[in-house]
Protein backbone atom coordinates (compact mmCIF):
# COMPACT_ATOMS: atom_id res chain seq x y z
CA UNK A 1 4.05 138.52 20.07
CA UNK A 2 6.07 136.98 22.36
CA UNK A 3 5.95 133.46 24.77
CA UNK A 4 6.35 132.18 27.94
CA UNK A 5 8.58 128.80 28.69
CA UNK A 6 9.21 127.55 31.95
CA UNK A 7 7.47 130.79 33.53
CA UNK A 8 10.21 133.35 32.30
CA UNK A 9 9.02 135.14 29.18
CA UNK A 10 10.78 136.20 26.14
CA UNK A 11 10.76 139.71 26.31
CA UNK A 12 12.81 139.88 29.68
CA UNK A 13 15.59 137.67 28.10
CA UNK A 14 15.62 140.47 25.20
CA UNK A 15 13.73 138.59 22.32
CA UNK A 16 11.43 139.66 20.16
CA UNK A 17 9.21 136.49 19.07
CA UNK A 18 6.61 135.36 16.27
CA UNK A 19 4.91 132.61 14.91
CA UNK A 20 5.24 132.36 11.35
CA UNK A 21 2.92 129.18 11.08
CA UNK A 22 0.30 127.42 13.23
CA UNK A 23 0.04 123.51 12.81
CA UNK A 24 -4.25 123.30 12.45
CA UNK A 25 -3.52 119.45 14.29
CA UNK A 26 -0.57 117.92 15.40
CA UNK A 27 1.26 115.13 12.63
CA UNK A 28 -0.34 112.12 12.38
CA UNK A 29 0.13 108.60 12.57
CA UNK A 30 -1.68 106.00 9.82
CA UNK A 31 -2.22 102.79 10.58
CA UNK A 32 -2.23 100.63 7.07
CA UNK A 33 -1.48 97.07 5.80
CA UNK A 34 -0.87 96.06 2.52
CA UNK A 35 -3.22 92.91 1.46
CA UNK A 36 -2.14 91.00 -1.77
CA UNK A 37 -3.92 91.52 -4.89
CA UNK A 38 -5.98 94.56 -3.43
CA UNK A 39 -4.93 97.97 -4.67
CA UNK A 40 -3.94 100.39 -2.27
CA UNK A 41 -3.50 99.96 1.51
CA UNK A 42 -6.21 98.83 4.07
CA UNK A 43 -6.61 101.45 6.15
CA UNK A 44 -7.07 101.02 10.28
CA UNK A 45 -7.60 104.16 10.91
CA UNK A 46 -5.68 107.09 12.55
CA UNK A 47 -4.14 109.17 15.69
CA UNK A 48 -2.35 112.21 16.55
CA UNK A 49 1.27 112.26 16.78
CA UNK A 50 4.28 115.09 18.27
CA UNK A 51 3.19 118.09 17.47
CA UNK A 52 5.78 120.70 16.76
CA UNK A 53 5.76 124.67 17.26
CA UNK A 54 8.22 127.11 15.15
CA UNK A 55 9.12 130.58 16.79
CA UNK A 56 11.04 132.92 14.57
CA UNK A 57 12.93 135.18 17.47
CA UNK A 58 15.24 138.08 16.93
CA UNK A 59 17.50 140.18 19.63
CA UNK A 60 17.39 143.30 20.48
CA UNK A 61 20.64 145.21 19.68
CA UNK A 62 23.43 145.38 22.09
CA UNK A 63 25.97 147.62 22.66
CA UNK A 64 28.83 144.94 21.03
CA UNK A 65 29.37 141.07 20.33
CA UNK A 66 30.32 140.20 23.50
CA UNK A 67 27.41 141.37 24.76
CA UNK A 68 25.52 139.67 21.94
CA UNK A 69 27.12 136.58 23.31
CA UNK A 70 26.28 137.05 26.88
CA UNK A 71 22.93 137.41 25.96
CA UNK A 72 22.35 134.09 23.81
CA UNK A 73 24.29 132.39 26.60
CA UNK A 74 21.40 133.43 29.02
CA UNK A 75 19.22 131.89 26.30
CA UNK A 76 20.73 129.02 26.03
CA UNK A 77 20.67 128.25 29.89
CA UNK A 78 17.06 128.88 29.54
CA UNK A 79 15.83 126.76 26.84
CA UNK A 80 18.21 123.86 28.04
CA UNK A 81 16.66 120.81 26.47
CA UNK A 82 18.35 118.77 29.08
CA UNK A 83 16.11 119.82 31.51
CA UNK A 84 12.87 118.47 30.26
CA UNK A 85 9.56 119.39 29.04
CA UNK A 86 8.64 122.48 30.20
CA UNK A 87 5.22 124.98 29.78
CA UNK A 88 5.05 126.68 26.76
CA UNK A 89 2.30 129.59 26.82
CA UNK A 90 2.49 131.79 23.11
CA UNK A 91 1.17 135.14 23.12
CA UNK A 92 -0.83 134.97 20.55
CA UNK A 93 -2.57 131.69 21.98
CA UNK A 94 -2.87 132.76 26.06
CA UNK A 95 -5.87 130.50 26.89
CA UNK A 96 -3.68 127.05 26.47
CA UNK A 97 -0.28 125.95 27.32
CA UNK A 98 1.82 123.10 25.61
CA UNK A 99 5.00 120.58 27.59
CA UNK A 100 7.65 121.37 25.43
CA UNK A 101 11.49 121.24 24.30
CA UNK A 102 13.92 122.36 21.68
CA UNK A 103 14.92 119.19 19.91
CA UNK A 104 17.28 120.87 17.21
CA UNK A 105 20.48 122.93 16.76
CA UNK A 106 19.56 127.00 17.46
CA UNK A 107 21.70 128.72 14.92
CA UNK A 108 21.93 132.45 15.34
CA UNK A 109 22.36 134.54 11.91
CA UNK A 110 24.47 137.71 12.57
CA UNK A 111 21.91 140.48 11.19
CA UNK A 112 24.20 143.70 12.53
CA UNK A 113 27.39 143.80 14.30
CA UNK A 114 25.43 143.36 17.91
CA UNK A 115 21.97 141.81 16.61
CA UNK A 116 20.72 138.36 15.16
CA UNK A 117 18.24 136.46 14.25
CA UNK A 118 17.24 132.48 14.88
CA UNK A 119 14.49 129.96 15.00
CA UNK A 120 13.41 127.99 18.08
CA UNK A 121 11.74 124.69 17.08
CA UNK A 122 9.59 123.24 19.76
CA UNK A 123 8.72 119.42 20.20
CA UNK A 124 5.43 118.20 22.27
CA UNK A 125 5.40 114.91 22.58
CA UNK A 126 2.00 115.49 23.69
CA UNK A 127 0.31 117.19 20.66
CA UNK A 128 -2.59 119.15 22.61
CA UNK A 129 -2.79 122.20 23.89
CA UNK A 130 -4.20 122.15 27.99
CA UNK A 131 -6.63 125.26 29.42
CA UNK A 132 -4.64 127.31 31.57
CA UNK A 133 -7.45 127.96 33.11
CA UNK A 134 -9.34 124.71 33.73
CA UNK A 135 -12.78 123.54 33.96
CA UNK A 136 -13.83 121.94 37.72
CA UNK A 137 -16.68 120.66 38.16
CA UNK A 138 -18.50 119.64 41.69
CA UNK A 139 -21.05 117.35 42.94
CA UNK A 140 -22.03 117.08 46.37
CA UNK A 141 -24.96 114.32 46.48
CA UNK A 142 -25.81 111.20 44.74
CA UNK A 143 -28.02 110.47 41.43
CA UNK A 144 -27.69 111.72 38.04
CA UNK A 145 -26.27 115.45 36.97
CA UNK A 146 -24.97 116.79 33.79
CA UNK A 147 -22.03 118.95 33.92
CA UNK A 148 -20.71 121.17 30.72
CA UNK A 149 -17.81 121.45 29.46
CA UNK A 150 -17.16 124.57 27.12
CA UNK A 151 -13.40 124.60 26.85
CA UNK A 152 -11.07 122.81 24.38
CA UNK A 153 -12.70 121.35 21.45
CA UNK A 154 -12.07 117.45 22.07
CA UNK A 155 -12.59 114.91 24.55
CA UNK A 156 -10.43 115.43 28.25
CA UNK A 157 -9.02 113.05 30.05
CA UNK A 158 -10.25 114.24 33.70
CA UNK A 159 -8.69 113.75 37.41
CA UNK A 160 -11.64 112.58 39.86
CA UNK A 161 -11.02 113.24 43.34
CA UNK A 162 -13.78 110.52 45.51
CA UNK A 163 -14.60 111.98 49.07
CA UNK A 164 -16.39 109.24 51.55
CA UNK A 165 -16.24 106.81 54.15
CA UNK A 166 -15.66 102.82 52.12
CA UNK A 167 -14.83 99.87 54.60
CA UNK A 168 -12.98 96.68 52.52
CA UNK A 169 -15.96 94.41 53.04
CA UNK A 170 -18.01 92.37 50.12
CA UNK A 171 -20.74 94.68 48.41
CA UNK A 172 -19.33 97.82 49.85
CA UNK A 173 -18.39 100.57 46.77
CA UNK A 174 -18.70 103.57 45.10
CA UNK A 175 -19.86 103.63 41.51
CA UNK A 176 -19.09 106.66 38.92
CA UNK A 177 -20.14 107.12 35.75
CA UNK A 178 -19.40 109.16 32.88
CA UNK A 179 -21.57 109.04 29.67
CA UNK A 180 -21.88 105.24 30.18
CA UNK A 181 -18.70 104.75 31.23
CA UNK A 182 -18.18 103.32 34.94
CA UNK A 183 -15.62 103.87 37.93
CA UNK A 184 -16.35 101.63 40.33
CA UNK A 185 -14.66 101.96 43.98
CA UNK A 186 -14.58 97.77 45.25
CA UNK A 187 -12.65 96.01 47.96
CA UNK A 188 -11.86 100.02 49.05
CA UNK A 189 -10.08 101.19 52.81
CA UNK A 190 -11.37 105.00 52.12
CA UNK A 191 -11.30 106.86 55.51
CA UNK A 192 -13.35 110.42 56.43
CA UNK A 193 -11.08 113.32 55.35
CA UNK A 194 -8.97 110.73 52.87
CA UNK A 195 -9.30 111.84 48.82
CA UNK A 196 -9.89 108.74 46.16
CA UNK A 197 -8.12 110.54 43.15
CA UNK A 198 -8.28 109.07 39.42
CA UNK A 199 -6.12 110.48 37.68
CA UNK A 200 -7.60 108.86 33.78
CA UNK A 201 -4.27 110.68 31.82
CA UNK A 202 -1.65 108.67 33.50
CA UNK A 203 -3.68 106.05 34.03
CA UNK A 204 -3.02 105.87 38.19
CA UNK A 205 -5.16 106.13 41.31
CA UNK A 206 -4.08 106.78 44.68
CA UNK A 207 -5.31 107.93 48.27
CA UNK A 208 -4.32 111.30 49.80
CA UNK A 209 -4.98 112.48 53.24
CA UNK A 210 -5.90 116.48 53.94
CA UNK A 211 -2.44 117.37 52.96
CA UNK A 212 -2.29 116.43 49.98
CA UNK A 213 -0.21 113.50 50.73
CA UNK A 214 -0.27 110.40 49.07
CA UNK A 215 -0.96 107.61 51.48
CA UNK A 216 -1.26 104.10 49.37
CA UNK A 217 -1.80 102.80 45.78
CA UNK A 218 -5.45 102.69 44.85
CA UNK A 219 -5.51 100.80 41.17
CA UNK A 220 -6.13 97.51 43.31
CA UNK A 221 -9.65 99.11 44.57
CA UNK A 222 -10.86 99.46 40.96
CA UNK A 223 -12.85 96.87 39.77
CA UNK A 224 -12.41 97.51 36.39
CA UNK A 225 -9.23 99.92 34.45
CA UNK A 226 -11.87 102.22 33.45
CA UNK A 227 -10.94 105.23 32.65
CA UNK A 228 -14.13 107.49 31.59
CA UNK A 229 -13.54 110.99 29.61
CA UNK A 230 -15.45 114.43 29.64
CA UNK A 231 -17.04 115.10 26.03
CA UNK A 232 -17.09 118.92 25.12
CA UNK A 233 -20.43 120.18 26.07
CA UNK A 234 -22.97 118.23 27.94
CA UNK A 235 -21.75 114.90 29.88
CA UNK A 236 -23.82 112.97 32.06
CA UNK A 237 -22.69 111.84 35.85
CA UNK A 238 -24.35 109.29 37.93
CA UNK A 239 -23.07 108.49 41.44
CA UNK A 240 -24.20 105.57 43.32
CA UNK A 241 -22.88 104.24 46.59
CA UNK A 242 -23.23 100.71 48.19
CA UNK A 243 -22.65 100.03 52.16
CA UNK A 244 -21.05 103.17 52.09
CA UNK A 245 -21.09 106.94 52.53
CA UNK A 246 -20.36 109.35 49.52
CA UNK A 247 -19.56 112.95 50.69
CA UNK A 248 -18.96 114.41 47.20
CA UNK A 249 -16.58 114.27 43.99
CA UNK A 250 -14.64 116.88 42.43
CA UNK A 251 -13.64 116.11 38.71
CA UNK A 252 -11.02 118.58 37.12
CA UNK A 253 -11.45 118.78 33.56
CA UNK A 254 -8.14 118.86 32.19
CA UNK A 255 -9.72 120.97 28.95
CA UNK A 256 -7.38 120.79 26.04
CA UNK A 257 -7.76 121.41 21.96
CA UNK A 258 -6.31 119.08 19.31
């Protein structure tokens, strides 16, 4: 076993790597009150905090100390914390990847005179694990469809990428929706070969031109903060479109497990 972080792996920077223990769900965080004279703790439920990720590593023996040195300096400059999250792809997990950091002290235990032996502890702010490779899903005409999601095992929060032709006029829009839940296009300046994209995780929208390049702020041409998620297995998509011309929508899944 071994692992990937910040696309170098650990076997060409001389570790050998395990995981000793897999969290089933990242920590949590429990919402409670006390209420006078009731026993116990009134409980408002529940959500997923950090999730954290232990990897017990050992080196490869070198030919001295110094050498021994060199080498966990190399680590070191690798795993710099300072430099931010990073992807995290384990071995023993290759189908998902996590944004991770060290976030304590690495202390390296002298097993021979050239060789030793030390945990990494990972922190994810984000808990979940993300599909490496993703789900995409296409639809090309308006009306109702049902797209399927079979990766990850809880709900995604999906980009939508909206290609048409929307003039800022009263009436004219562009209505998604996801299991119920609507994205409506309003008030929108959407040009032929210009992108709409949601992006529901951050919580943004924006237009892009062919490029790729992001041309203006689109929150305003929401007419609601709506931000609908993919279910695993079958969702339902209806696309509508109002004094204006839909070409087709591309939603990437963004598949991930708890």
């Amino acid at each position: 076993m071994g692992f990937s972080y910040n696309d170098i792996t650990s076997k060409s920077m001389g570790l050998k790597a395990r995981l000793t223990s897999w969290q089933v769900s990242g920590r949590l965080r429990n919402f409670t009150t006390t209420v006078p004279g009731k026993y116990g703790v009134t409980d408002f439920g529940a959500d997923f905090d950090y999730r954290e990720i232990v990897v017990s590593c050992s080196i490869f023996p070198r030919h001295s100390f110094p050498a021994l040195v060199s080498t966990l300096d190399d680590i070191a400059a690798w795993l710099d914390p300072v430099g931010g999250l990073k992807q995290l792809i384990l071995d023993d997990v290759p189908d998902r990847y996590f944004m991770a950091r060290l976030n304590a002290a690495v202390e390296c235990e002298r097993l021979l005179r050239s060789s030793g032996s030390f945990e990494l502890t990972f922190f994810c702010p984000d808990p979940f694990g993300y599909a490496i490779e993703d789900e995409t899903f296409s639809i090309t005409a308006e009306g109702s469809h049902t797209i399927t999601r079979h990766t990850g095992n809880m709900e995604s929060n999906p980009i939508y990428r909206i290609e048409g032709v929307v003039t800022s006029e009263a009436g004219n829009s562009i209505s998604i929706t996801t299991n119920g839940q609507e994205l409506k296009i309003v008030n929108a300046t959407l040009a032929s070969g210009e992108t709409l994209v949601v992006d529901t995780d951050r919580m943004t929208a924006y237009v892009e031109d062919a490029d790729g390049m992001i041309l203006r702020n689109a929150l305003p041409y929401l007419e609601e903060l709506n931000f609908p998620t993919l279910a695993v297995g079958s969702n339902t998509v209806s696309v509508t479109a109002a004094n204006a011309t839909f070409t087709g929508l591309e939603i990437q899944a963004r598949s991930r497990w708890r």
